[in-house]
C-alpha atoms as a PDB file:
ATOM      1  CA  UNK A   1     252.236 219.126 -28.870  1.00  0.00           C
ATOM      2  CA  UNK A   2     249.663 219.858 -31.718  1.00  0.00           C
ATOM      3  CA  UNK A   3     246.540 218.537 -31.686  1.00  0.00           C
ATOM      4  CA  UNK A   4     245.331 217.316 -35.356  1.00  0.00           C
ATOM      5  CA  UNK A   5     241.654 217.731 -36.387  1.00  0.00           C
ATOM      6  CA  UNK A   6     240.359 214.365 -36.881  1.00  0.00           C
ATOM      7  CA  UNK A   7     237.144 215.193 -38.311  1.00  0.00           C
ATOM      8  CA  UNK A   8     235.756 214.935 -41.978  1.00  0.00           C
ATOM      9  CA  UNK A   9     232.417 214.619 -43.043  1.00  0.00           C
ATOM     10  CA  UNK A  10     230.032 211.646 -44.568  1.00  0.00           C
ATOM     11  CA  UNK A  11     230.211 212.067 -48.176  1.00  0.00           C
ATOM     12  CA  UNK A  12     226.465 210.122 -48.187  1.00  0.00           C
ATOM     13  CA  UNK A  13     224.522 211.824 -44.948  1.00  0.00           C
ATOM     14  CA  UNK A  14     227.034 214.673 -44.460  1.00  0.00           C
ATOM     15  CA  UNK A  15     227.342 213.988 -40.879  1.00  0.00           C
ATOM     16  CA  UNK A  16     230.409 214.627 -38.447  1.00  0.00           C
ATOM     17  CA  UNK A  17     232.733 211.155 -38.326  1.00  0.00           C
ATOM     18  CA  UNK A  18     236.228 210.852 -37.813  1.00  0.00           C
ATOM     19  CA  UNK A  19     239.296 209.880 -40.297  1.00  0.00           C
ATOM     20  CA  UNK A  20     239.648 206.836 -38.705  1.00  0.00           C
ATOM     21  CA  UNK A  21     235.881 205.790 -39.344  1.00  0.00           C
ATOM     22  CA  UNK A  22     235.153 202.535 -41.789  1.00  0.00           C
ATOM     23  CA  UNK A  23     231.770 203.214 -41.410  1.00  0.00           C
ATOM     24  CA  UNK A  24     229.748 206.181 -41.165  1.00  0.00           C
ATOM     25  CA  UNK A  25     228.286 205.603 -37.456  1.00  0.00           C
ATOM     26  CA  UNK A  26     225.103 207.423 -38.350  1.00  0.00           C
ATOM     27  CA  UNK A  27     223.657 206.192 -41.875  1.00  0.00           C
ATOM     28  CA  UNK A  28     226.343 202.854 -41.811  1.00  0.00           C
ATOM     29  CA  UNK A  29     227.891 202.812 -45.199  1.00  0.00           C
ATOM     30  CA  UNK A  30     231.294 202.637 -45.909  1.00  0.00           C
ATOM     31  CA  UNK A  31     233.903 205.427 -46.412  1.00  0.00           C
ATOM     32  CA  UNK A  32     236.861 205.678 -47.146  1.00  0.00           C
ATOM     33  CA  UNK A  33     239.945 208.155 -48.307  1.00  0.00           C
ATOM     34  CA  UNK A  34     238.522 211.369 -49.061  1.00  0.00           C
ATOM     35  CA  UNK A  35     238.193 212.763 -52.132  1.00  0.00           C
ATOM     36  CA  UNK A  36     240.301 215.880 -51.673  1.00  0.00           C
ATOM     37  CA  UNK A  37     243.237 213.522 -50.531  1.00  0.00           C
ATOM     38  CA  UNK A  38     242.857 211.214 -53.426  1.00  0.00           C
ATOM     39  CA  UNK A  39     243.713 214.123 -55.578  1.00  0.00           C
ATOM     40  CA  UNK A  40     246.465 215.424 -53.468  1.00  0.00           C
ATOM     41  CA  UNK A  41     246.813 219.346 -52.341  1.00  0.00           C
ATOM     42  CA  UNK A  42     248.164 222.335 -54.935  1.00  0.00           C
ATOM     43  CA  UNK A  43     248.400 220.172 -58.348  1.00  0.00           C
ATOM     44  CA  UNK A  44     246.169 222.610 -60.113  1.00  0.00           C
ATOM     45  CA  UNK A  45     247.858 225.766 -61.359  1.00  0.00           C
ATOM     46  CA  UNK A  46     250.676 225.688 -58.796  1.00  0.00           C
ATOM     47  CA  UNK A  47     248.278 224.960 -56.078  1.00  0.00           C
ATOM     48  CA  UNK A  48     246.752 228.647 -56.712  1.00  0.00           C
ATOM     49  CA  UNK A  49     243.008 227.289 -57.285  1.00  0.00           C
ATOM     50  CA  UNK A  50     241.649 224.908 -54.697  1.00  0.00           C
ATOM     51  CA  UNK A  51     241.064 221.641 -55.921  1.00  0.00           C
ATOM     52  CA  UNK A  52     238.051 221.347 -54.027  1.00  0.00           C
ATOM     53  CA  UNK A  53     236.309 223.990 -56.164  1.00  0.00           C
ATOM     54  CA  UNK A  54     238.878 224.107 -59.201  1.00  0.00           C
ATOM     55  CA  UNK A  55     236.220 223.062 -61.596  1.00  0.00           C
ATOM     56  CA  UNK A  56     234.051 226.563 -60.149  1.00  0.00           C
ATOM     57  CA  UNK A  57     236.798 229.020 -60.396  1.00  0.00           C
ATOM     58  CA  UNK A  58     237.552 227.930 -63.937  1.00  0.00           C
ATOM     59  CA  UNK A  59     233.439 228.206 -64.968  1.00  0.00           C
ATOM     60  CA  UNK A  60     233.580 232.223 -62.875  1.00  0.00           C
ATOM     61  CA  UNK A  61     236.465 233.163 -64.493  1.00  0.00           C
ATOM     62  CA  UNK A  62     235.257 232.350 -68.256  1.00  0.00           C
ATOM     63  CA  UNK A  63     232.073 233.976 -67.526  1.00  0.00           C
ATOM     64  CA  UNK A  64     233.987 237.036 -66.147  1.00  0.00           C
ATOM     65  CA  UNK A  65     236.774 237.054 -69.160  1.00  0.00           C
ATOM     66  CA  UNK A  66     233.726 236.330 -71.894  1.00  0.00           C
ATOM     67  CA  UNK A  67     231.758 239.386 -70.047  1.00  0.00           C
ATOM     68  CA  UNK A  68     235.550 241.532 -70.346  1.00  0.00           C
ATOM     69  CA  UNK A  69     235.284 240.789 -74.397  1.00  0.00           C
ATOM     70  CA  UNK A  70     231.208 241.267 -74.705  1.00  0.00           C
ATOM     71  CA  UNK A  71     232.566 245.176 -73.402  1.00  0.00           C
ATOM     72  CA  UNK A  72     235.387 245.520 -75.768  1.00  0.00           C
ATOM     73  CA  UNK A  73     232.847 244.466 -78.537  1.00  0.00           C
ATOM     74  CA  UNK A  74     230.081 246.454 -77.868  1.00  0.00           C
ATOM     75  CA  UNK A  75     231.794 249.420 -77.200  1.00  0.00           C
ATOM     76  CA  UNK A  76     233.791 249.485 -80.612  1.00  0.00           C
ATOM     77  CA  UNK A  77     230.544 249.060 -82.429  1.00  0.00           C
ATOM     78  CA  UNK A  78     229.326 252.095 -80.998  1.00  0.00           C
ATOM     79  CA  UNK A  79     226.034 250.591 -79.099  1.00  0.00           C
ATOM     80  CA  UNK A  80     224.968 249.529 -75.610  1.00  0.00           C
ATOM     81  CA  UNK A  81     225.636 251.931 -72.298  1.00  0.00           C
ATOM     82  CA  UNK A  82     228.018 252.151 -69.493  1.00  0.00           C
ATOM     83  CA  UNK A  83     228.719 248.387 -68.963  1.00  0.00           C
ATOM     84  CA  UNK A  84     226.258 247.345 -70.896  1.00  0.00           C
ATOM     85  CA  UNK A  85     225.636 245.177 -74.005  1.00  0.00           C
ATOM     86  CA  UNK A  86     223.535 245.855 -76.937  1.00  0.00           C
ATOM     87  CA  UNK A  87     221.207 243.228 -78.153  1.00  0.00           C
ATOM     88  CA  UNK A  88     223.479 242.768 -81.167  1.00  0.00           C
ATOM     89  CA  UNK A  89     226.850 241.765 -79.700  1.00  0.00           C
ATOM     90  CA  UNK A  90     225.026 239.423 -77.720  1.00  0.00           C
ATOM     91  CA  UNK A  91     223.794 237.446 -80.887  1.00  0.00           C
ATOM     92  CA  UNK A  92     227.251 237.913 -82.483  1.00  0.00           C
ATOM     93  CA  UNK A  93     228.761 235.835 -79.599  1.00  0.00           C
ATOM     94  CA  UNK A  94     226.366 233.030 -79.190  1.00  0.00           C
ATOM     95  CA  UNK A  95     223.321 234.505 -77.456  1.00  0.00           C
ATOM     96  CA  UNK A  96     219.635 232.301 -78.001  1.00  0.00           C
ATOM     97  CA  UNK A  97     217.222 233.001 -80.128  1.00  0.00           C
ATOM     98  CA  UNK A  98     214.215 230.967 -81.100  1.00  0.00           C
ATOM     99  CA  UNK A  99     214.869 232.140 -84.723  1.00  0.00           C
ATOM    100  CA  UNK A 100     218.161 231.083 -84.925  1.00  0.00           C
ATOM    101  CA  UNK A 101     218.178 227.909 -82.625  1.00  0.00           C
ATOM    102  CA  UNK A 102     215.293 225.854 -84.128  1.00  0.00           C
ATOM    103  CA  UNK A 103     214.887 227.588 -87.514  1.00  0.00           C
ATOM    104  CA  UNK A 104     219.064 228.045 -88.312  1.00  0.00           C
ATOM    105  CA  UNK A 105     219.692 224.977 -86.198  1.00  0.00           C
ATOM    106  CA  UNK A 106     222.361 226.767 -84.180  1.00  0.00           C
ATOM    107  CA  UNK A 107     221.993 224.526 -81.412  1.00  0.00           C
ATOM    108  CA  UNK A 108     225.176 225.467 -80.028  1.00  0.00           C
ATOM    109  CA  UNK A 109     223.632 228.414 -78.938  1.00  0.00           C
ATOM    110  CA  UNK A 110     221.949 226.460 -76.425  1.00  0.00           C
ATOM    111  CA  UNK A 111     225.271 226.141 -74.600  1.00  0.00           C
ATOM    112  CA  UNK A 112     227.047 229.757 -75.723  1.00  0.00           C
ATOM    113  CA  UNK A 113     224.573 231.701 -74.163  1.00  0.00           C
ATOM    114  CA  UNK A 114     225.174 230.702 -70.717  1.00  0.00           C
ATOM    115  CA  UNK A 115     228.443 231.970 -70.527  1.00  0.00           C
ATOM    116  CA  UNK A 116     227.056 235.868 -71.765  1.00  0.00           C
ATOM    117  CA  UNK A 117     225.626 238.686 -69.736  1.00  0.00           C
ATOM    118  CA  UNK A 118     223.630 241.483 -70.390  1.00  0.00           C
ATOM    119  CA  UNK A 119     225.769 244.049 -68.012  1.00  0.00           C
ATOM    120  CA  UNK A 120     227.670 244.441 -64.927  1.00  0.00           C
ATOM    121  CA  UNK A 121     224.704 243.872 -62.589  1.00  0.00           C
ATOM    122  CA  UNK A 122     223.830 240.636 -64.502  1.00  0.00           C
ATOM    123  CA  UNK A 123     227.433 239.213 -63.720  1.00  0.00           C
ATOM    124  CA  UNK A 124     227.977 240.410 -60.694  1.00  0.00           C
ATOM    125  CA  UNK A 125     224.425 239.006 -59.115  1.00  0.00           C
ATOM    126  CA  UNK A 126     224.892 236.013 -60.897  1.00  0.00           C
ATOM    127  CA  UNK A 127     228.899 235.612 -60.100  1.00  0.00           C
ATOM    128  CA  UNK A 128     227.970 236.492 -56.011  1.00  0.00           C
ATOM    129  CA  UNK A 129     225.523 233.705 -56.025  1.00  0.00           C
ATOM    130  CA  UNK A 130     228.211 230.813 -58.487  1.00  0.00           C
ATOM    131  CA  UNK A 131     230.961 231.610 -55.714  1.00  0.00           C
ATOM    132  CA  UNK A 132     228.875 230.224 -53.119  1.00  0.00           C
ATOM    133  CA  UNK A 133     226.342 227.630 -54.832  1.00  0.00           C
ATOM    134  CA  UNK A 134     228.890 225.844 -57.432  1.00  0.00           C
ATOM    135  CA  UNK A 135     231.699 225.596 -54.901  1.00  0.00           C
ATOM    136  CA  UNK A 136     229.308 223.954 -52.510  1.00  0.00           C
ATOM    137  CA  UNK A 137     227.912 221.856 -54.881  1.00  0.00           C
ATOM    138  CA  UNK A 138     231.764 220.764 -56.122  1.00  0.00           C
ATOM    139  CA  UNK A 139     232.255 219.336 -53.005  1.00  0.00           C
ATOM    140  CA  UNK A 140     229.420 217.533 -52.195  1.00  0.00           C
ATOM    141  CA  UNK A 141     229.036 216.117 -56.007  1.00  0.00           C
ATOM    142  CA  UNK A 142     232.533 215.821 -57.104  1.00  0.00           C
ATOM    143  CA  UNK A 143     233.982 217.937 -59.946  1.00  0.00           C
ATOM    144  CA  UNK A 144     232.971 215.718 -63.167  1.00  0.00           C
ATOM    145  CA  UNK A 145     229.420 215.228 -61.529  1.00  0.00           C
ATOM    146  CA  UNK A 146     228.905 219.195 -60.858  1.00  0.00           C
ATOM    147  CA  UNK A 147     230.492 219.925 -64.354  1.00  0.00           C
ATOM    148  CA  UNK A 148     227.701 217.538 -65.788  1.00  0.00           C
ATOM    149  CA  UNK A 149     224.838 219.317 -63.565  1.00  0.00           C
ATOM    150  CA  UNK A 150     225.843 222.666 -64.132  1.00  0.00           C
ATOM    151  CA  UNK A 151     226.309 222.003 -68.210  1.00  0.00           C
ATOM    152  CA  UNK A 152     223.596 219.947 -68.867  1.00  0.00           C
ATOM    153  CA  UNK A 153     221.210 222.318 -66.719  1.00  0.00           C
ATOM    154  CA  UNK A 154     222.275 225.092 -68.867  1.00  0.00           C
ATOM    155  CA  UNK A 155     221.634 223.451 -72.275  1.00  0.00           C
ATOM    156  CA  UNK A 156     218.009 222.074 -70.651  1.00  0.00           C
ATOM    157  CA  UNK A 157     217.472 225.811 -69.429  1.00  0.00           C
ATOM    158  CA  UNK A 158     217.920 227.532 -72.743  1.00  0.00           C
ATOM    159  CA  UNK A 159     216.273 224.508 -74.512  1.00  0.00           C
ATOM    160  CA  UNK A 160     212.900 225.298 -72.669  1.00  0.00           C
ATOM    161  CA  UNK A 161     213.713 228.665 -72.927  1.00  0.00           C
ATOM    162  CA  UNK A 162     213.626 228.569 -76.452  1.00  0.00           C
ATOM    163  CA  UNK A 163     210.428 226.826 -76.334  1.00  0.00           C
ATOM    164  CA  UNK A 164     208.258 229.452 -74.474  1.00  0.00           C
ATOM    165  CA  UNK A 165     209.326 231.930 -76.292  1.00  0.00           C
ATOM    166  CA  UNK A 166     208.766 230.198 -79.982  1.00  0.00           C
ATOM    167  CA  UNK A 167     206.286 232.328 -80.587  1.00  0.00           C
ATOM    168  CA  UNK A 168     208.636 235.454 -80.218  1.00  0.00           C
ATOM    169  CA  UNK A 169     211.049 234.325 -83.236  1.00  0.00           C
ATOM    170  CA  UNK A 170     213.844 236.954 -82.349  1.00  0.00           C
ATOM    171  CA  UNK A 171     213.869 237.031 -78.305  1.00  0.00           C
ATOM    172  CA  UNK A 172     217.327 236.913 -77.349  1.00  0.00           C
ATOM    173  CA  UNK A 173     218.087 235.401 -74.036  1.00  0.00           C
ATOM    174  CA  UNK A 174     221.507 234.677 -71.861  1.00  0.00           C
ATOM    175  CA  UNK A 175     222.997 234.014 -68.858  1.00  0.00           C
ATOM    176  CA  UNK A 176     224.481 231.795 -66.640  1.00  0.00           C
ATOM    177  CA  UNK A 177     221.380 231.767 -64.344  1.00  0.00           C
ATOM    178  CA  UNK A 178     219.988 228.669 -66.281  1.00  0.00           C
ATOM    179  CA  UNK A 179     222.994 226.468 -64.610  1.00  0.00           C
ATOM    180  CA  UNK A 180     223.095 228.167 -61.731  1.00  0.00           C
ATOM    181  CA  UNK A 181     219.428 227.562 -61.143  1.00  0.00           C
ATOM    182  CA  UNK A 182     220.551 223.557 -62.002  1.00  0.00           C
ATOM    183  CA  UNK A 183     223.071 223.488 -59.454  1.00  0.00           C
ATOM    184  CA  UNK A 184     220.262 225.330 -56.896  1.00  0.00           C
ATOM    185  CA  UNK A 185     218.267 222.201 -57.858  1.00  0.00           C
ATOM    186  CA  UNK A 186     221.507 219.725 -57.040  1.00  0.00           C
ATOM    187  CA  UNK A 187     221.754 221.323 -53.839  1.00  0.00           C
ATOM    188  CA  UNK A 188     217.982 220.261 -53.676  1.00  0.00           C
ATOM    189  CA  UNK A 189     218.485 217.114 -54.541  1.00  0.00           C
ATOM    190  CA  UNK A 190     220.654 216.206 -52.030  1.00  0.00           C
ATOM    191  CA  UNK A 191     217.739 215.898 -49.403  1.00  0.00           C
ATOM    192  CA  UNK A 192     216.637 213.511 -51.790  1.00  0.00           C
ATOM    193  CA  UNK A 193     219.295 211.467 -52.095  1.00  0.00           C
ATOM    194  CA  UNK A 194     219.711 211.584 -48.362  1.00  0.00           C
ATOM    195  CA  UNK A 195     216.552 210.805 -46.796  1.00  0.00           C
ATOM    196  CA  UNK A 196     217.618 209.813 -43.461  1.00  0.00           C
ATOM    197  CA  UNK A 197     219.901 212.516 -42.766  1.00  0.00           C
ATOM    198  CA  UNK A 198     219.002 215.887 -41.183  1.00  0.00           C
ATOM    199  CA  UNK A 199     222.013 217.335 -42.452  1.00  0.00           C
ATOM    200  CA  UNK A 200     221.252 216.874 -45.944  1.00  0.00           C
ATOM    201  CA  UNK A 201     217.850 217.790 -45.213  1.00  0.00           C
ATOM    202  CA  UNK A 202     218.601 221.507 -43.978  1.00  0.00           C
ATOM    203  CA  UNK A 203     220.655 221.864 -46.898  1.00  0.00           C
ATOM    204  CA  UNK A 204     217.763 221.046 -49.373  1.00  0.00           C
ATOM    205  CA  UNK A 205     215.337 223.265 -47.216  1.00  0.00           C
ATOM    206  CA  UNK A 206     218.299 226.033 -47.319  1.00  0.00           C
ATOM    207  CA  UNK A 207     218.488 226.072 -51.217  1.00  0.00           C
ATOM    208  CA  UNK A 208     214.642 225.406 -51.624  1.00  0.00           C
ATOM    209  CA  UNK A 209     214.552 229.207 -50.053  1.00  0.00           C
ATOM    210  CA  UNK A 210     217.288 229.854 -52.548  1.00  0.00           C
ATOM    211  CA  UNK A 211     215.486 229.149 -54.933  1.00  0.00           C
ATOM    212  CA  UNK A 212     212.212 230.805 -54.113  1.00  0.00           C
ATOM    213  CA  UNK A 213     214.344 233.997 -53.828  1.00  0.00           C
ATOM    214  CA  UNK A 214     215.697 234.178 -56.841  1.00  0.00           C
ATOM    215  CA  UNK A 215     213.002 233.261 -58.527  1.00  0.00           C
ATOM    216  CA  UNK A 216     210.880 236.172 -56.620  1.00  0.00           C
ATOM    217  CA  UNK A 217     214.420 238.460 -57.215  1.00  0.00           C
ATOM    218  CA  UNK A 218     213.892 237.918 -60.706  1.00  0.00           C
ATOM    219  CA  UNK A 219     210.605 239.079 -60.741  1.00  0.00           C
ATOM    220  CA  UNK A 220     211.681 242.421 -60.445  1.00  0.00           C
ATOM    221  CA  UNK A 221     211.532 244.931 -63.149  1.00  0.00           C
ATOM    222  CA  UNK A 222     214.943 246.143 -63.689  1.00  0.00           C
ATOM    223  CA  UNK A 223     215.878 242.570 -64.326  1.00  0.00           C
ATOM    224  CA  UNK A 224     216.008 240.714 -67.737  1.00  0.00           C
ATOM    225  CA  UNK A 225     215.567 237.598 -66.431  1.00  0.00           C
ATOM    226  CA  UNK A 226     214.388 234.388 -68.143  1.00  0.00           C
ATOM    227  CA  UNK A 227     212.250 232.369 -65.701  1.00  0.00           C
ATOM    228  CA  UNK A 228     211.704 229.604 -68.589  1.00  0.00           C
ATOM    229  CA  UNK A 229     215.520 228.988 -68.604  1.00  0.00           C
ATOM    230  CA  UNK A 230     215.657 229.256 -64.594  1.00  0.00           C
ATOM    231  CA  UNK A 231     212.694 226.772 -64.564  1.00  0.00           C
ATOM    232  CA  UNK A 232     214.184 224.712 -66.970  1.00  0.00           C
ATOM    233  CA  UNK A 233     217.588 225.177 -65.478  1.00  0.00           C
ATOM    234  CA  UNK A 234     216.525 223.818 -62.270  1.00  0.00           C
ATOM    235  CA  UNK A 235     214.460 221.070 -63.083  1.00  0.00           C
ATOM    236  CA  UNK A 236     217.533 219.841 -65.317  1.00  0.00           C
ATOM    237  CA  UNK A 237     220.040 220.502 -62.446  1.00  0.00           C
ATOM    238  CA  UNK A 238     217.549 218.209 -60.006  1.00  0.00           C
ATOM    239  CA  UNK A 239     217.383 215.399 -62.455  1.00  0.00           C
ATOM    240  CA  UNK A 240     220.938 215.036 -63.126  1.00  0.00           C
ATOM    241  CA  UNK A 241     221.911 215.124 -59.457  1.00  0.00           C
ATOM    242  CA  UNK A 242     219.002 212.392 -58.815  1.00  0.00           C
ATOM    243  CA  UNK A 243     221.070 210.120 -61.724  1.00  0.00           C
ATOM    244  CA  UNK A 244     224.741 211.272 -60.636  1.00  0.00           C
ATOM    245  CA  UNK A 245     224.127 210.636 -56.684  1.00  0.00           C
ATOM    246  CA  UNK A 246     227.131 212.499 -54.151  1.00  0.00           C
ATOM    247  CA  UNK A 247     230.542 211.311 -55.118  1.00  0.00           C
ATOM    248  CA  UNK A 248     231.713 208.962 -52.505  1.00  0.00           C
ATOM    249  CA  UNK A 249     234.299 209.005 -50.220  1.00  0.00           C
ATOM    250  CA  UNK A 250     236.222 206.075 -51.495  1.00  0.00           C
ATOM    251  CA  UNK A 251     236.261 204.851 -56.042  1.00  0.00           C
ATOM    252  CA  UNK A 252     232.855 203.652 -57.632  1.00  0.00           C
ATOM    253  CA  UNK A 253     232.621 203.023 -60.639  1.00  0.00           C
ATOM    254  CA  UNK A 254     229.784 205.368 -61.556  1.00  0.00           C
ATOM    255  CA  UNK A 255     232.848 207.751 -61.368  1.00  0.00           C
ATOM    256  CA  UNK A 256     234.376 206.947 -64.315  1.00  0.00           C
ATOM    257  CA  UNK A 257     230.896 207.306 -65.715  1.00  0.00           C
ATOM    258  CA  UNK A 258     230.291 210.818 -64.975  1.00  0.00           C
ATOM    259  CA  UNK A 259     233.785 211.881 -65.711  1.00  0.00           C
ATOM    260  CA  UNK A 260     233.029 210.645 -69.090  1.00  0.00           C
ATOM    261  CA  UNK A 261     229.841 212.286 -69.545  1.00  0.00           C
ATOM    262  CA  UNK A 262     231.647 215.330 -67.898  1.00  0.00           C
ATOM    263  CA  UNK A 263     234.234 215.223 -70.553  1.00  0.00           C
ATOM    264  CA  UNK A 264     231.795 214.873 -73.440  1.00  0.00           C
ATOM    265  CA  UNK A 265     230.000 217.882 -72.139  1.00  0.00           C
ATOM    266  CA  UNK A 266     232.910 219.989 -71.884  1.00  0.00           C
ATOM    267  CA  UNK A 267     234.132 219.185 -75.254  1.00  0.00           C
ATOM    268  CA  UNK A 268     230.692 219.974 -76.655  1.00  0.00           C
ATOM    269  CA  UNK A 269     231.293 222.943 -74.825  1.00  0.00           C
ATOM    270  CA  UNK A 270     234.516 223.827 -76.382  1.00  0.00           C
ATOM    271  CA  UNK A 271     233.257 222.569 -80.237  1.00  0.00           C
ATOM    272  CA  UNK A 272     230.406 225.191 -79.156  1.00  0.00           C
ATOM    273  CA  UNK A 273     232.599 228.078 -78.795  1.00  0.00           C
ATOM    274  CA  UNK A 274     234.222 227.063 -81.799  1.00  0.00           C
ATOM    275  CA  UNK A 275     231.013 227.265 -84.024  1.00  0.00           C
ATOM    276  CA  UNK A 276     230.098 230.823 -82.424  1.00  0.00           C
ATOM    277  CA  UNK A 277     233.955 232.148 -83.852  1.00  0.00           C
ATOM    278  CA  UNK A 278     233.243 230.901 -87.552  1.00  0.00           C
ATOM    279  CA  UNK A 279     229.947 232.170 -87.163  1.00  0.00           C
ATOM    280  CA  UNK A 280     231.306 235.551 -86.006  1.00  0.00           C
ATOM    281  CA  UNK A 281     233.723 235.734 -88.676  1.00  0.00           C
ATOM    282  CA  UNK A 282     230.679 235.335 -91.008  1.00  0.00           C
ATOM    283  CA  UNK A 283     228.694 237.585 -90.039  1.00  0.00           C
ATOM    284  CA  UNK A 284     231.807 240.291 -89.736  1.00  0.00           C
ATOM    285  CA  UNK A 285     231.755 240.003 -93.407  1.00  0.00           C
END
């Protein structure tokens, strides 16, 4: 006979119940189906992305596909080294400026320009940490909440980003740090939200040293980092996950919520993306 794993945990203080638990025995509110069964297994892509972290493959692969075109563009224009981009191509395809963001009012830019990198150790430092940070956070927030957190930190990161550096006109920043840093801050957050539970606690103290890390990592010479639009980035991140709360383990209606403001992000996302091709085309003139 085969035994079957009976254990799932709290969606509120992340503690160790059972599936046939009403009530959360430690921090005694309800729960019900989870979330992961609600959607049912394999319905995304032929079951080849996880729907437990479908919404963080999908944000790793643009930045990695984006990255694949930033090369093919920079090389044919003759400029920027072995895997790297020149400052140009970066502009072309939606990098921040304060020049162009509050003077041309290319506020699209704002979202754009987390989704470039500068080279291959750019993306691949900041695609090792996504894989483990945004899948995490998926699960614990629920794919429209971490969409939210992870879009909204990046447009707060580059907006204070752009501030700082207002009195540099034509500093060009990017990267998806700025929502990474926001869903470091989620992960944060969740101690927050969770007072009473020492599980949720040792994940805030965990990503508290994440953060400290890469803030400390970014420090570093080699490294064009942007600690406005990690700073920003984070705080953004926190804030949002303070509003959005976990998902729950059973429907709320502060769901439906958040997938809204999920889907409004994403198509401001997409109408962003849009605005950087017509400008492109412009400029190719």
């Amino acid at each position: 006979m085969v035994a079957v794993d009976k254990r799932r945990m709290c969606p509120h203080c992340r503690a160790f119940i059972t599936t046939d638990d009403k009530v959360c025995p430690y921090c005694e509110t309800p729960v019900g189906p989870r979330a992961i069964d609600l959607r049912g297994g394999g319905e995304f892509i032929a079951g080849l992305i996880p729907p437990a972290r479908f919404a963080s493959t999908i944000i790793l692969s643009l930045n990695v596909a984006i990255f694949v075109i930033l090369l093919l563009a920079s090389g044919r224009s003759g400029q920027g080294g072995i895997m790297q981009i020149d400052q140009w191509t970066m502009v072309r395809y939606g990098a921040a400026a304060p020049l162009l963001v509050f003077r041309e009012g290319e506020w699209w830019r704002l979202i754009t320009a987390g989704f470039l990198h500068w080279g291959l150790m750019h993306i691949l430092f900041n695609c090792w940490a996504m894989m483990d940070v945004a899948g995490h956070t998926e699960e614990i927030y629920g794919t429209p909440r971490m969409v939210a957190i992870y879009l909204g930190s990046t447009i707060m990161g580059f907006f204070v980003s752009m501030l700082w550096r207002s009195g540099i006109p034509v500093a060009v920043s990017a990267g998806a740090s700025a929502g990474l840093f926001g869903l470091i801050g989620a992960m944060v957050a969740v101690g927050v939200i969770h007072r009473k539970s020492e599980q949720a606690a040792m994940i805030k103290d965990f990503y508290l040293r994440w953060a400290i890390y890469a803030f400390l990592w970014s420090l570093l010479p080699f490294f064009r980092a942007d600690n406005a639009a990690h700073a920003g980035g984070f705080s953004g991140g926190f804030l949002i996950a303070l509003a959005a709360g976990t998902q729950r383990g059973f429907p709320h209606p502060s769901d439906k919520v958040w997938t809204a403001i999920a889907g409004i992000l994403t198509a401001l996302a997409g109408w962003s993306f849009v605005r950087m091709f017509f400008w492109l085309l412009a400029a190719s003139k």
